[in-house]
Protein backbone atom coordinates (compact mmCIF):
# COMPACT_ATOMS: atom_id res chain seq x y z
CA UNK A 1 -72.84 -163.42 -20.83
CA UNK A 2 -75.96 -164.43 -22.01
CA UNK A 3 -77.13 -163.25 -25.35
CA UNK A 4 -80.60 -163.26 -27.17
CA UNK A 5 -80.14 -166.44 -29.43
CA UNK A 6 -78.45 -168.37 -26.87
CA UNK A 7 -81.05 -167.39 -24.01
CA UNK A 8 -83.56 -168.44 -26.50
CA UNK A 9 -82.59 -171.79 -27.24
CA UNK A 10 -81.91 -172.58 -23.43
CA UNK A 11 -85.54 -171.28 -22.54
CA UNK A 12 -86.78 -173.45 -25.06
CA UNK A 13 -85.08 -176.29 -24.24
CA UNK A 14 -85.97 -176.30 -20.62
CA UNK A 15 -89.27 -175.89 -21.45
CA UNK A 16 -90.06 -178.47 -23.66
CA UNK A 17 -92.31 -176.63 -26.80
CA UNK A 18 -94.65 -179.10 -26.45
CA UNK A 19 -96.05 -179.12 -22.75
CA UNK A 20 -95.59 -175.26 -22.73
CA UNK A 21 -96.04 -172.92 -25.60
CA UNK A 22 -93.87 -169.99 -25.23
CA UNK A 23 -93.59 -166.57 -27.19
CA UNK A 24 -90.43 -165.44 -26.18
CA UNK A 25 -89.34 -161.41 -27.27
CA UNK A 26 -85.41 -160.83 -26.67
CA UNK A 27 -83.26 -157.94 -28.22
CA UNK A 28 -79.79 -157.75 -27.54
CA UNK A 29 -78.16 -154.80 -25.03
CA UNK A 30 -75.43 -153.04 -27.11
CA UNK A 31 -73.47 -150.23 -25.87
CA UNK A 32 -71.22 -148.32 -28.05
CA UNK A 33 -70.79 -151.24 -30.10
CA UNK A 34 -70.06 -153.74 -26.85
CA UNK A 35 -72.63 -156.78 -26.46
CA UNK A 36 -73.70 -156.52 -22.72
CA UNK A 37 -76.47 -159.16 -22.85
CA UNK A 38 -79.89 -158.99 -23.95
CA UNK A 39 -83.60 -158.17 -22.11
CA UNK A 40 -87.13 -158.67 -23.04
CA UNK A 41 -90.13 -160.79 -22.11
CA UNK A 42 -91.23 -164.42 -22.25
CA UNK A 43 -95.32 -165.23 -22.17
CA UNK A 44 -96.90 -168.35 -21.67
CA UNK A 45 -99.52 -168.32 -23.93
CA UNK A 46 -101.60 -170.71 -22.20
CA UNK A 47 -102.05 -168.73 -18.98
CA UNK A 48 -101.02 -165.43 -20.46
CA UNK A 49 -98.35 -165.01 -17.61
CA UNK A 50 -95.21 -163.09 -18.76
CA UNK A 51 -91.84 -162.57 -17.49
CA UNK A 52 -89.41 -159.70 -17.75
CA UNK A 53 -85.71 -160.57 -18.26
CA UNK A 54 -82.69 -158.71 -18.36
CA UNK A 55 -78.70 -160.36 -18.69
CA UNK A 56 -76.91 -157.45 -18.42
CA UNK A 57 -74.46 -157.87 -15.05
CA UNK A 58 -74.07 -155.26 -12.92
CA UNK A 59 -70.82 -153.43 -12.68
CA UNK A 60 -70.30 -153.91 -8.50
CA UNK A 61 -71.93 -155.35 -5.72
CA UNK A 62 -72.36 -159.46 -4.33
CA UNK A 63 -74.82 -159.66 -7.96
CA UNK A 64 -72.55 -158.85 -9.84
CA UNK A 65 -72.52 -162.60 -11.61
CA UNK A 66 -76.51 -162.91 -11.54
CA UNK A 67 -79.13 -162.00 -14.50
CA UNK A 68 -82.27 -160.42 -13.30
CA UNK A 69 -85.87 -161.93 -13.65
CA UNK A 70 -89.37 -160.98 -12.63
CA UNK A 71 -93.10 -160.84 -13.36
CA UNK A 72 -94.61 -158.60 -15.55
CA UNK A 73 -98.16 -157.86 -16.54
CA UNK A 74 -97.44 -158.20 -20.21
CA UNK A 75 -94.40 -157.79 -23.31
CA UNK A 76 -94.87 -153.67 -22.60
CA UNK A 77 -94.34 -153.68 -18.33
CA UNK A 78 -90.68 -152.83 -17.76
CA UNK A 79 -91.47 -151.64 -14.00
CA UNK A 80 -93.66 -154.69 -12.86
CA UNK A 81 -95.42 -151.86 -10.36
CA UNK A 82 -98.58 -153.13 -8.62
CA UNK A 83 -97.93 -156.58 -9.09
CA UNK A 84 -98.08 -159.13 -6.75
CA UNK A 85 -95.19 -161.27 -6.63
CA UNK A 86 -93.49 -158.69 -8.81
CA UNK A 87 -90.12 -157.83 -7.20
CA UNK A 88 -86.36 -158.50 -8.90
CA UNK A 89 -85.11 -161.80 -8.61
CA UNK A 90 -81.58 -163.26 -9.20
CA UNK A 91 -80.13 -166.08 -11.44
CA UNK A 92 -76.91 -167.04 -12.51
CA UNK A 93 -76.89 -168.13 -16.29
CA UNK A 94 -77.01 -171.32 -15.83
CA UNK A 95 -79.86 -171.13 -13.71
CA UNK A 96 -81.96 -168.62 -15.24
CA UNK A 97 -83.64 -170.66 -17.95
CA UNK A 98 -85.08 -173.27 -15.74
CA UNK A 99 -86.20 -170.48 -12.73
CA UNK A 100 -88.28 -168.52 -15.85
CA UNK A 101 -89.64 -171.54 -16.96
CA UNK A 102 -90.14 -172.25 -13.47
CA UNK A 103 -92.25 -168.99 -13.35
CA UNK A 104 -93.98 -169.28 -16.30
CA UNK A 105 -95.64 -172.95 -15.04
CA UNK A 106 -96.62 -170.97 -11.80
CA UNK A 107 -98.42 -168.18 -13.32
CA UNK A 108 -99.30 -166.71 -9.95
CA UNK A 109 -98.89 -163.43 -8.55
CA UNK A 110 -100.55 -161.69 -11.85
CA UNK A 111 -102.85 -159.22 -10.74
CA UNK A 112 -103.91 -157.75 -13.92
């Protein structure tokens, strides 16, 4: 399980601060007390482009080891609706720092 601090520092260090300058927004997901994982939204501030996260693994199904990642039009979309480009996609952990960063470099499908 990913957490906010942790996700943080991986993000960071798979971006390298100085080619990409990132504001990165992350709040733990805590359920009665539980840790879950954390969500919230990485911008490149270069290119404005933004990404939604969110750790928290779902209870059943074949993603049930994978964090969720897309586009979205800025740190207040939670939907990503009438975006191009702006459908779910799946990471494991270990994968999910360099696939945002990944994102973030792209900056396409931003229809704003």
């Amino acid at each position: 399980m990913l957490l906010a601090t942790k996700l943080k520092n991986r993000i960071l260090l798979a971006a390298k601060p100085e080619d990409l300058p990132l504001k990165i927004e992350l709040k733990n997901i805590v359920i009665n007390g539980v840790k879950r994982g954390c969500s919230g939204f990485v911008t490149n501030m270069q290119t404005g482009s933004c990404v939604y996260i969110d750790t928290e693994k779902l209870v059943y199904g074949p993603l049930s080891d994978k964090c969720m990642y897309r586009y979205a039009r800025d740190n207040k979309d939670y939907s990503s609706n009438c975006l191009q480009n702006g459908w779910n996609r799946w990471a494991t952990d270990e994968e999910l720092p360099k696939q945002v960063v990944g994102l973030l470099r792209e900056g396409i499908g931003i229809v704003r």
